[in-house]
Protein backbone atom coordinates (compact mmCIF):
# COMPACT_ATOMS: atom_id res chain seq x y z
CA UNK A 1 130.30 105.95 77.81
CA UNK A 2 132.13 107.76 74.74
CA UNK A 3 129.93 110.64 73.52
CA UNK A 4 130.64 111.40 70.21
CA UNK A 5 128.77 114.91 70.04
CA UNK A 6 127.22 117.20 72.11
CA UNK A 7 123.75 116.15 71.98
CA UNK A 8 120.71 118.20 73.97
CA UNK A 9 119.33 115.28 75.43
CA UNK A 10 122.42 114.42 77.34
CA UNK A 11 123.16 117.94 79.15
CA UNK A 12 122.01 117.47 82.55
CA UNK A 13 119.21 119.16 83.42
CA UNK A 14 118.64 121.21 86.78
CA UNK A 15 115.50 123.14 87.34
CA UNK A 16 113.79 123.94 90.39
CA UNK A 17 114.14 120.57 92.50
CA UNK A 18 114.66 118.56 89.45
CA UNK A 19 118.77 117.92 88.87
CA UNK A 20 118.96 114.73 86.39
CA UNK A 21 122.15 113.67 84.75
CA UNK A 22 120.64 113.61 81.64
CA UNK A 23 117.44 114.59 79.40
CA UNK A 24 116.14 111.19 79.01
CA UNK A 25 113.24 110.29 80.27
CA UNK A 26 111.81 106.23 80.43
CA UNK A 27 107.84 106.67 80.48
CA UNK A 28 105.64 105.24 82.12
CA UNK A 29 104.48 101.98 80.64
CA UNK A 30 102.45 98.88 81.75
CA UNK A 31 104.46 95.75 81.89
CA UNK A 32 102.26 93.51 84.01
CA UNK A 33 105.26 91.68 85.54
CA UNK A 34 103.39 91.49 89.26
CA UNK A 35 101.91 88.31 89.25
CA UNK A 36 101.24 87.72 92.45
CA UNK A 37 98.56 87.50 95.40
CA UNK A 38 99.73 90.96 96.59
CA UNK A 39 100.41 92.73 92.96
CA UNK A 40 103.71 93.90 94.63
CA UNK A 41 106.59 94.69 92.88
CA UNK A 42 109.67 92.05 92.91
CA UNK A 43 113.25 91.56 92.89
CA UNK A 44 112.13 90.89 88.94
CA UNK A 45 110.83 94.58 88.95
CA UNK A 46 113.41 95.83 90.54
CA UNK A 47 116.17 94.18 88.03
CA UNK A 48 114.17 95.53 85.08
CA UNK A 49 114.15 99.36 86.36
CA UNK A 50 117.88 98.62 87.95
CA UNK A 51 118.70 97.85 84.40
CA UNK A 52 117.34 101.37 82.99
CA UNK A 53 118.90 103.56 85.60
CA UNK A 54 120.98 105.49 83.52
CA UNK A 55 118.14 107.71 82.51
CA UNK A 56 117.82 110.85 83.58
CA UNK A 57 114.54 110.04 85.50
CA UNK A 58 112.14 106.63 85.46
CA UNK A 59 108.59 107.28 85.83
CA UNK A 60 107.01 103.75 87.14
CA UNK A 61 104.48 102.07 85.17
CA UNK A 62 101.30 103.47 86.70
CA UNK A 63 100.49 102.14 89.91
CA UNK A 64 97.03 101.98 91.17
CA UNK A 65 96.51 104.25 94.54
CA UNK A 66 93.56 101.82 95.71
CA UNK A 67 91.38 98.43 94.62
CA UNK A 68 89.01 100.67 93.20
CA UNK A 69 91.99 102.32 91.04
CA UNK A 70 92.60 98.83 89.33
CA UNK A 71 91.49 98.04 85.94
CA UNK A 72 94.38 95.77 84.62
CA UNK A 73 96.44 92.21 85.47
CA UNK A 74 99.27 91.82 87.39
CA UNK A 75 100.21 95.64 88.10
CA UNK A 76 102.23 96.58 90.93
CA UNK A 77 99.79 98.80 93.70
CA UNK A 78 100.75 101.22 96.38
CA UNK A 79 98.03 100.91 98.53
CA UNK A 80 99.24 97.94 101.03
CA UNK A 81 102.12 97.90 103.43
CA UNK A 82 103.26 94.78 101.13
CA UNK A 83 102.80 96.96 97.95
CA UNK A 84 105.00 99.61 99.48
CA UNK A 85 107.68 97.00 100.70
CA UNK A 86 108.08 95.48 96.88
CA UNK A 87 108.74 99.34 95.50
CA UNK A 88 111.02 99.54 98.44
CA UNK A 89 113.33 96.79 96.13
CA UNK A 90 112.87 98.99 92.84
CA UNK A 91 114.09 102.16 94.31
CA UNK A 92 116.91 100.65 96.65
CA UNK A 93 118.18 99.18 93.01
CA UNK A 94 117.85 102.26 91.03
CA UNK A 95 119.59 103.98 93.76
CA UNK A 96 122.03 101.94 93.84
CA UNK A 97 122.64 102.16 90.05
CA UNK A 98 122.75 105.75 90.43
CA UNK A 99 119.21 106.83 88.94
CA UNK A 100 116.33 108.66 89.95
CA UNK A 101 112.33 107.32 89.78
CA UNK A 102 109.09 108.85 90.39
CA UNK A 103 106.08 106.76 91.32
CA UNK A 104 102.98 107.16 88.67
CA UNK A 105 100.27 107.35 90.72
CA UNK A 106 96.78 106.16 88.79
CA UNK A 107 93.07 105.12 88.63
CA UNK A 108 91.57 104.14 85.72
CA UNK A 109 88.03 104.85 86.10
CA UNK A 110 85.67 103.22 84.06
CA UNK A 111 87.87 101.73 81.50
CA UNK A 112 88.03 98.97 84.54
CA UNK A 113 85.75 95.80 84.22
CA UNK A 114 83.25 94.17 87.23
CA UNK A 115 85.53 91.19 87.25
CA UNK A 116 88.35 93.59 89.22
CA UNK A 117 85.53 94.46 91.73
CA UNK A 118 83.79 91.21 92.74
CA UNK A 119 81.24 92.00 90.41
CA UNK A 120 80.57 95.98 91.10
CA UNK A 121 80.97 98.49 88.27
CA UNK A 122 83.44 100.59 87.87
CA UNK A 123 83.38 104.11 88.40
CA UNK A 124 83.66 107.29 86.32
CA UNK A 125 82.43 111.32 86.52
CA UNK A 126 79.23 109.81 84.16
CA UNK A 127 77.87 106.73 83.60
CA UNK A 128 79.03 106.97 79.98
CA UNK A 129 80.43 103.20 78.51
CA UNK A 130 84.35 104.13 76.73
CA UNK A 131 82.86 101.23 74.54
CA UNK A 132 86.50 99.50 74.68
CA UNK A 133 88.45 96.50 76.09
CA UNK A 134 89.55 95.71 79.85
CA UNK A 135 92.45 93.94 80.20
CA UNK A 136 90.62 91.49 83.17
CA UNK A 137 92.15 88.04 84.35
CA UNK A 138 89.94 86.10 82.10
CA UNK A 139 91.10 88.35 78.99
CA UNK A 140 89.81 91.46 77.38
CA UNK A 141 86.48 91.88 78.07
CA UNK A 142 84.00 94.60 76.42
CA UNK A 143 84.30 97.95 78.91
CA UNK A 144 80.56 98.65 80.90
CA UNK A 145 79.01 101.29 81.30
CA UNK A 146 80.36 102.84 84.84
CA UNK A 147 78.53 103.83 88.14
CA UNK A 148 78.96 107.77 88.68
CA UNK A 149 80.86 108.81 91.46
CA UNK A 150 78.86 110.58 94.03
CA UNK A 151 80.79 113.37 95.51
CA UNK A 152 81.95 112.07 99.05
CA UNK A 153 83.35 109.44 97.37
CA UNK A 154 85.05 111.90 94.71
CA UNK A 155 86.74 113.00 97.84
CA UNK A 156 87.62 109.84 99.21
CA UNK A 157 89.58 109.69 95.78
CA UNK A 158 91.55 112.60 96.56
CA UNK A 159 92.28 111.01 99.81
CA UNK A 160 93.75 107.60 97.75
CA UNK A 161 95.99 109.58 95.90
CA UNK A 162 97.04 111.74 99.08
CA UNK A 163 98.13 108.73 101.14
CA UNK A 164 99.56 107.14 97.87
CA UNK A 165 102.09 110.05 97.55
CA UNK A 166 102.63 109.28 101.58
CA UNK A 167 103.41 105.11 100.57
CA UNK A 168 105.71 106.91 98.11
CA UNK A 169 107.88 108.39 100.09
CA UNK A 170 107.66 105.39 102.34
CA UNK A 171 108.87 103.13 99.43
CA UNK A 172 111.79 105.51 98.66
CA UNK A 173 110.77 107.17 95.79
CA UNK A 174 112.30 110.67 94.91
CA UNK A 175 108.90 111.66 93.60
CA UNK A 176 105.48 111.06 92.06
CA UNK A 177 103.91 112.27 88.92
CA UNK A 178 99.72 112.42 89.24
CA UNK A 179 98.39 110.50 86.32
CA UNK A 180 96.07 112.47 84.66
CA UNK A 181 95.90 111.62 80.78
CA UNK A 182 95.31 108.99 78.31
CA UNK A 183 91.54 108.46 79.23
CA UNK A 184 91.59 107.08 82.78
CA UNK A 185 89.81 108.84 85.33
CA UNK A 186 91.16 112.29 85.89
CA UNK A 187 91.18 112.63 82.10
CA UNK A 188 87.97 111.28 81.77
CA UNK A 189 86.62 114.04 84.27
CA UNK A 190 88.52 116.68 82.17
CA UNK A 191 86.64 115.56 79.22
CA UNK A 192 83.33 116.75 77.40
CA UNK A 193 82.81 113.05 75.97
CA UNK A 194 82.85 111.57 79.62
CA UNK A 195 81.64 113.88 81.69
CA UNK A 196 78.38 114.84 81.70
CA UNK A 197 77.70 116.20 85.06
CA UNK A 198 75.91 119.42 86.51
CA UNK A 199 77.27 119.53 89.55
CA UNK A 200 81.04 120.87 90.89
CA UNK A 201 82.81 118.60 89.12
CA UNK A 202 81.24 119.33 85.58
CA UNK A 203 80.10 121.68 83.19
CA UNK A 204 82.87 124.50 83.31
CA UNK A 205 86.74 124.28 82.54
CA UNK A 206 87.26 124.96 86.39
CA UNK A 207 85.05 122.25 87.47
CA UNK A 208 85.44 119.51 85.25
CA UNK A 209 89.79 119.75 86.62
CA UNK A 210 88.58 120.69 90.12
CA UNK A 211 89.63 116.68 90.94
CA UNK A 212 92.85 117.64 89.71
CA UNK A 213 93.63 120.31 92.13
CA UNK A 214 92.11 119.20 95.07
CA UNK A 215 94.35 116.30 94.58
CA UNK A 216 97.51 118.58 94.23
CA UNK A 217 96.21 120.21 97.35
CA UNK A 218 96.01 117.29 99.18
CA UNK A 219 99.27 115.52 98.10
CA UNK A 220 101.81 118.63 99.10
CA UNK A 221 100.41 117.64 102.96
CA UNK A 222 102.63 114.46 102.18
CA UNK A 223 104.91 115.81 99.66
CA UNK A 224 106.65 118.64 98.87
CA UNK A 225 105.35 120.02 95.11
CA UNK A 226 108.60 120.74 93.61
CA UNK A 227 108.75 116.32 93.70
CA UNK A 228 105.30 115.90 91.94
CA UNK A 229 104.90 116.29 88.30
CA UNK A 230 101.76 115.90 86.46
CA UNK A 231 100.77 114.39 83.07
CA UNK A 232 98.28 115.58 80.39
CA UNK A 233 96.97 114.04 77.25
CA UNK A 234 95.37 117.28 75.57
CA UNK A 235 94.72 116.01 72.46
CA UNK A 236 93.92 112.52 72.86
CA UNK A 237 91.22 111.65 70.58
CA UNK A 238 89.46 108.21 69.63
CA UNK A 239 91.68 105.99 72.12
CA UNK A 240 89.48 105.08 75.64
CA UNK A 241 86.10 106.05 74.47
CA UNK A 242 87.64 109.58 74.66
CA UNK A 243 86.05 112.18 71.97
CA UNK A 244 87.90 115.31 71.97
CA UNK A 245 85.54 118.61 71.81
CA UNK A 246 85.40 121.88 70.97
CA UNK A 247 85.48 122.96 74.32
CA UNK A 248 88.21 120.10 75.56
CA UNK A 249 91.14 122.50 74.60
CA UNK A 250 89.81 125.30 76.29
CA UNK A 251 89.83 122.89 79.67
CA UNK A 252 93.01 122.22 79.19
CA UNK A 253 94.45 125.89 78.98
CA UNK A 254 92.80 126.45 81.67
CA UNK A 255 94.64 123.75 83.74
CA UNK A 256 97.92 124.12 82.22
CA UNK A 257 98.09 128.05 83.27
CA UNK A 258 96.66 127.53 86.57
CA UNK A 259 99.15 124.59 87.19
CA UNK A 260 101.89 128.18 87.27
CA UNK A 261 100.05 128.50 90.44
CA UNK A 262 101.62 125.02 91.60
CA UNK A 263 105.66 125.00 92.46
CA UNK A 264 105.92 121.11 90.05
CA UNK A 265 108.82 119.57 89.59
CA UNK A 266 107.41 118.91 86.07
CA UNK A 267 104.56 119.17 83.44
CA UNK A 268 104.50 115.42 81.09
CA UNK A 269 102.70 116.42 77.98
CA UNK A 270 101.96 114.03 75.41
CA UNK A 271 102.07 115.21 71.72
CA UNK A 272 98.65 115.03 69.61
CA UNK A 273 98.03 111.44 67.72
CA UNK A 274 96.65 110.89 64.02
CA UNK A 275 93.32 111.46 64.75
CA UNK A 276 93.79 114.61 66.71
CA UNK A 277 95.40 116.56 63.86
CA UNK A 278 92.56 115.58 61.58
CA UNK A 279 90.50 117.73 63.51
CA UNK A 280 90.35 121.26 62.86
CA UNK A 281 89.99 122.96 66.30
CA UNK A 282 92.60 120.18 68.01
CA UNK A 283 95.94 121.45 69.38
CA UNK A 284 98.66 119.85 67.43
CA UNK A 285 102.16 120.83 67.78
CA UNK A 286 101.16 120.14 72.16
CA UNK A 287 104.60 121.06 73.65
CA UNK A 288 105.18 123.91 71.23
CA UNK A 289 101.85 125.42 72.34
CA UNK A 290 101.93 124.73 75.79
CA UNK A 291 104.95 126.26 75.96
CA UNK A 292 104.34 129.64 75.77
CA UNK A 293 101.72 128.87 78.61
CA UNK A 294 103.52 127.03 81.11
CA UNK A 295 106.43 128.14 82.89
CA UNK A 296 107.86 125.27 84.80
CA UNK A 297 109.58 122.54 83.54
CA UNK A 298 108.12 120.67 80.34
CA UNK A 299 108.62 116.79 79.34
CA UNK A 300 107.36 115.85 76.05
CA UNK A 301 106.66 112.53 74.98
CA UNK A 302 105.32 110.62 71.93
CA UNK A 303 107.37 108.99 69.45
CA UNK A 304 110.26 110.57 69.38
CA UNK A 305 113.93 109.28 68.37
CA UNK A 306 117.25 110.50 69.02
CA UNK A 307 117.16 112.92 66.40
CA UNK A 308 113.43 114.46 67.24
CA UNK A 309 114.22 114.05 70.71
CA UNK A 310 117.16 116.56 70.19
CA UNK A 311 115.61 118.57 67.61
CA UNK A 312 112.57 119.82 70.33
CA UNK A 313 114.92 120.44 72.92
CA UNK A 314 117.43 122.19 71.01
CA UNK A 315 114.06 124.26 69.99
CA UNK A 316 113.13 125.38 73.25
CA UNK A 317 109.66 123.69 72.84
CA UNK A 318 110.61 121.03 76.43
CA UNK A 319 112.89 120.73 78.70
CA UNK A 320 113.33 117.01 78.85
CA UNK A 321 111.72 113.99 76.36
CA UNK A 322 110.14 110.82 77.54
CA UNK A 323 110.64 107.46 75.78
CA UNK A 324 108.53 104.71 76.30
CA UNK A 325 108.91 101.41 73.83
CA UNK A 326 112.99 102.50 73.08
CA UNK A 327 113.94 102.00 76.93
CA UNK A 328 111.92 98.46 76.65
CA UNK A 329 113.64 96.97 74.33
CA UNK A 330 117.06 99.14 75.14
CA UNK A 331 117.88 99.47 78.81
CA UNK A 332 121.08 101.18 77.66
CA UNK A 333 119.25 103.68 75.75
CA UNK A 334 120.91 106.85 76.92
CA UNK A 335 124.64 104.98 76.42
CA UNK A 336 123.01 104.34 72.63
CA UNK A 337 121.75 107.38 71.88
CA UNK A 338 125.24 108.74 73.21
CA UNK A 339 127.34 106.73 70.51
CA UNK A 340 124.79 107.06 67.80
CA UNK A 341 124.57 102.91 67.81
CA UNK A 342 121.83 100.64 66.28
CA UNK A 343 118.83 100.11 68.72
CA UNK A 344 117.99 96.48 69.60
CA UNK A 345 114.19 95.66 68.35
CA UNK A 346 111.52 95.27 70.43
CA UNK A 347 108.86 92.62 70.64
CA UNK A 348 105.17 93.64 71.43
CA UNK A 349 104.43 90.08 72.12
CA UNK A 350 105.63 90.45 75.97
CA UNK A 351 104.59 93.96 76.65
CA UNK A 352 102.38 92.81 78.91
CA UNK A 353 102.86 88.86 79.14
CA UNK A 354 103.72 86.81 81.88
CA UNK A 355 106.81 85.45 80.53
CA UNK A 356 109.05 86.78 83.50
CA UNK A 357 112.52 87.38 82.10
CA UNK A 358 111.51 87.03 78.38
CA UNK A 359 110.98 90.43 76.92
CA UNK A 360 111.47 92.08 80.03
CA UNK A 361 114.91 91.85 81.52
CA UNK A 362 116.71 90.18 78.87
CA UNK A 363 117.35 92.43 76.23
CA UNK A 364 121.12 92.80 75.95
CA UNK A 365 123.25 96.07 76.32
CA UNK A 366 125.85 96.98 73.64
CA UNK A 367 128.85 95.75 76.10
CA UNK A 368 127.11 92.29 76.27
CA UNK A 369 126.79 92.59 72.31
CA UNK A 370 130.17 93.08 71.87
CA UNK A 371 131.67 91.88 74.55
């Protein structure tokens, strides 16, 4: 690889527990590939990550931590021995190609469907409908209006994620980051718009992220904090049935500085959409205010190209920057940001088909381009 400048986003970066070759990050991103009784991962799974390994870190697509946790086709679990055996393939590959790759670890909450669930609704913090779409084997379907989560079974959530993290490290991962953003469950507790409850898990900025923590709490019995990160969504607003509030920013101040309290290997922050910065009291420049509040290492991620991606870490604002749709359609990414080379184009058409290869392993590198 012949780089022709000295570009921020390909210093290695070594911080805490975290030592990556590089600054580029391959987000987390759905790509419904595990089509199969088990929703395991496969040697197909394990190809497309192999193929990416030359980031600096791969987060997994999020992986549900139970049945309950489901809400969309054909995505690899962690739950089941044979769940844990097909991630086994995806990090003996990555390893093998010399990268490293944390496990998302999800639930989606009510923005699952009855059709995952033999009929029973999904759950949430309140039984508030995201008024959306479920991705469900028969199609998208219109989101319903969720069963609240009584509080035993809040904690049997904490308890998914806990032995989760423990299938993890079975599988080989170097890591997990909690999934807490873009409007499945832990987000939806987080927020004013879906959660509407009295009790200790609503009302106040400490209790609405109380899931959160107790989570983190349980996990580093498995785990080791410096290997879990954690992603936030702070100013998502009109995407999941989530309505960002006054008081949503607030909430998430109030997790950020108490995650200082937490040894992470990483905070993921994503930065603020169209209809965030429309709104007056929404946080806009995320990573650049969060910043000054966190103290830890920061990922950013939202749309950002080879020259933004520099740009924010030459400014100090993150440490590291997350790419989602570039690594899809460019599993040489870092090698083509390197040599300032065209990017190959992506197709949206099999993001999240079933059309095996097609879209998903087959994009070409610049060597087989040239060669």
């Amino acid at each position: 690889m012949t780089q022709i400048e000295n570009q921020p986003l390909l210093q290695p970066l070594q911080k805490g527990a975290l030592d990556l070759k590089n600054r580029m990050v391959m987000a987390p991103m759905t790509r419904s590939r595990a089509n199969n009784p088990e929703n395991a991962a496969t040697d197909l799974v394990a190809e497309y990550y192999a193929q990416r390994a030359s980031a600096g870190l791969i987060i997994s697509e999020g992986t549900p931590v139970s049945k309950q946790a489901v809400g969309y086709i054909n995505v690899p679990g962690i739950y089941t021995q044979a769940q844990v055996e097909g991630w086994k393939l995806v990090t003996s590959a990555v390893h093998a190609n010399g990268g490293k790759i944390f496990a998302q670890l999800w639930h989606v909450g009510r923005m699952s469907h009855p059709d995952f669930h033999n009929g029973e609704l999904p759950v949430a913090p309140s039984a508030i409908n995201p008024n959306d779409k479920s991705y469900t084997p028969q199609g998208f379907k219109d989101t319903v209006t969720p069963r609240a989560l009584e509080v035993p079974e809040i904690k049997a959530i904490v308890q998914d994620f806990r032995k989760a993290a423990a299938n993890a490290v079975e599988a080989g991962f170097d890591g997990v980051e909690i999934h807490a953003s873009n409007g499945y469950l832990l987000h939806q507790f987080f927020s004013s718009s879906a959660n509407t409850r009295t009790d200790a898990y609503g009302g106040s900025a400490e209790n609405k992220a109380r899931i959160l923590f107790e989570i983190l709490d349980a996990v580093k019995e498995v785990l080791d904090l410096s290997k879990v990160g954690v992603r936030l969504n702070p100013s998502l607003h009109g995407g999941f049935g989530i309505e960002l509030s006054q008081a949503d920013p607030e909430t998430f101040e109030y997790i950020v500085q108490k995650l200082n309290d937490y040894n992470l290997a990483y905070l993921h922050l994503t930065e603020a959409g169209a209809a965030a910065r429309a709104l007056p009291f929404a946080i806009k420049e995320v990573a650049q205010h969060f910043r000054k509040i966190y103290q830890g290492t920061l990922i950013t991620n939202g749309g950002y190209t080879r020259e933004s991606g520099n740009k924010v870490i030459e400014a100090g604002y993150a440490d590291a920057v997350a790419f989602g749709v570039p690594f899809i359609a460019n599993p040489d990414l870092v090698e083509r940001f390197a040599q300032n080379t065209n990017l190959n184009q992506p197709d949206p058409n099999t993001f999240y088909s079933n059309t095996a290869e097609k879209g998903y392993t087959d994009y070409p590198t610049l060597a087989q381009v040239t060669a």
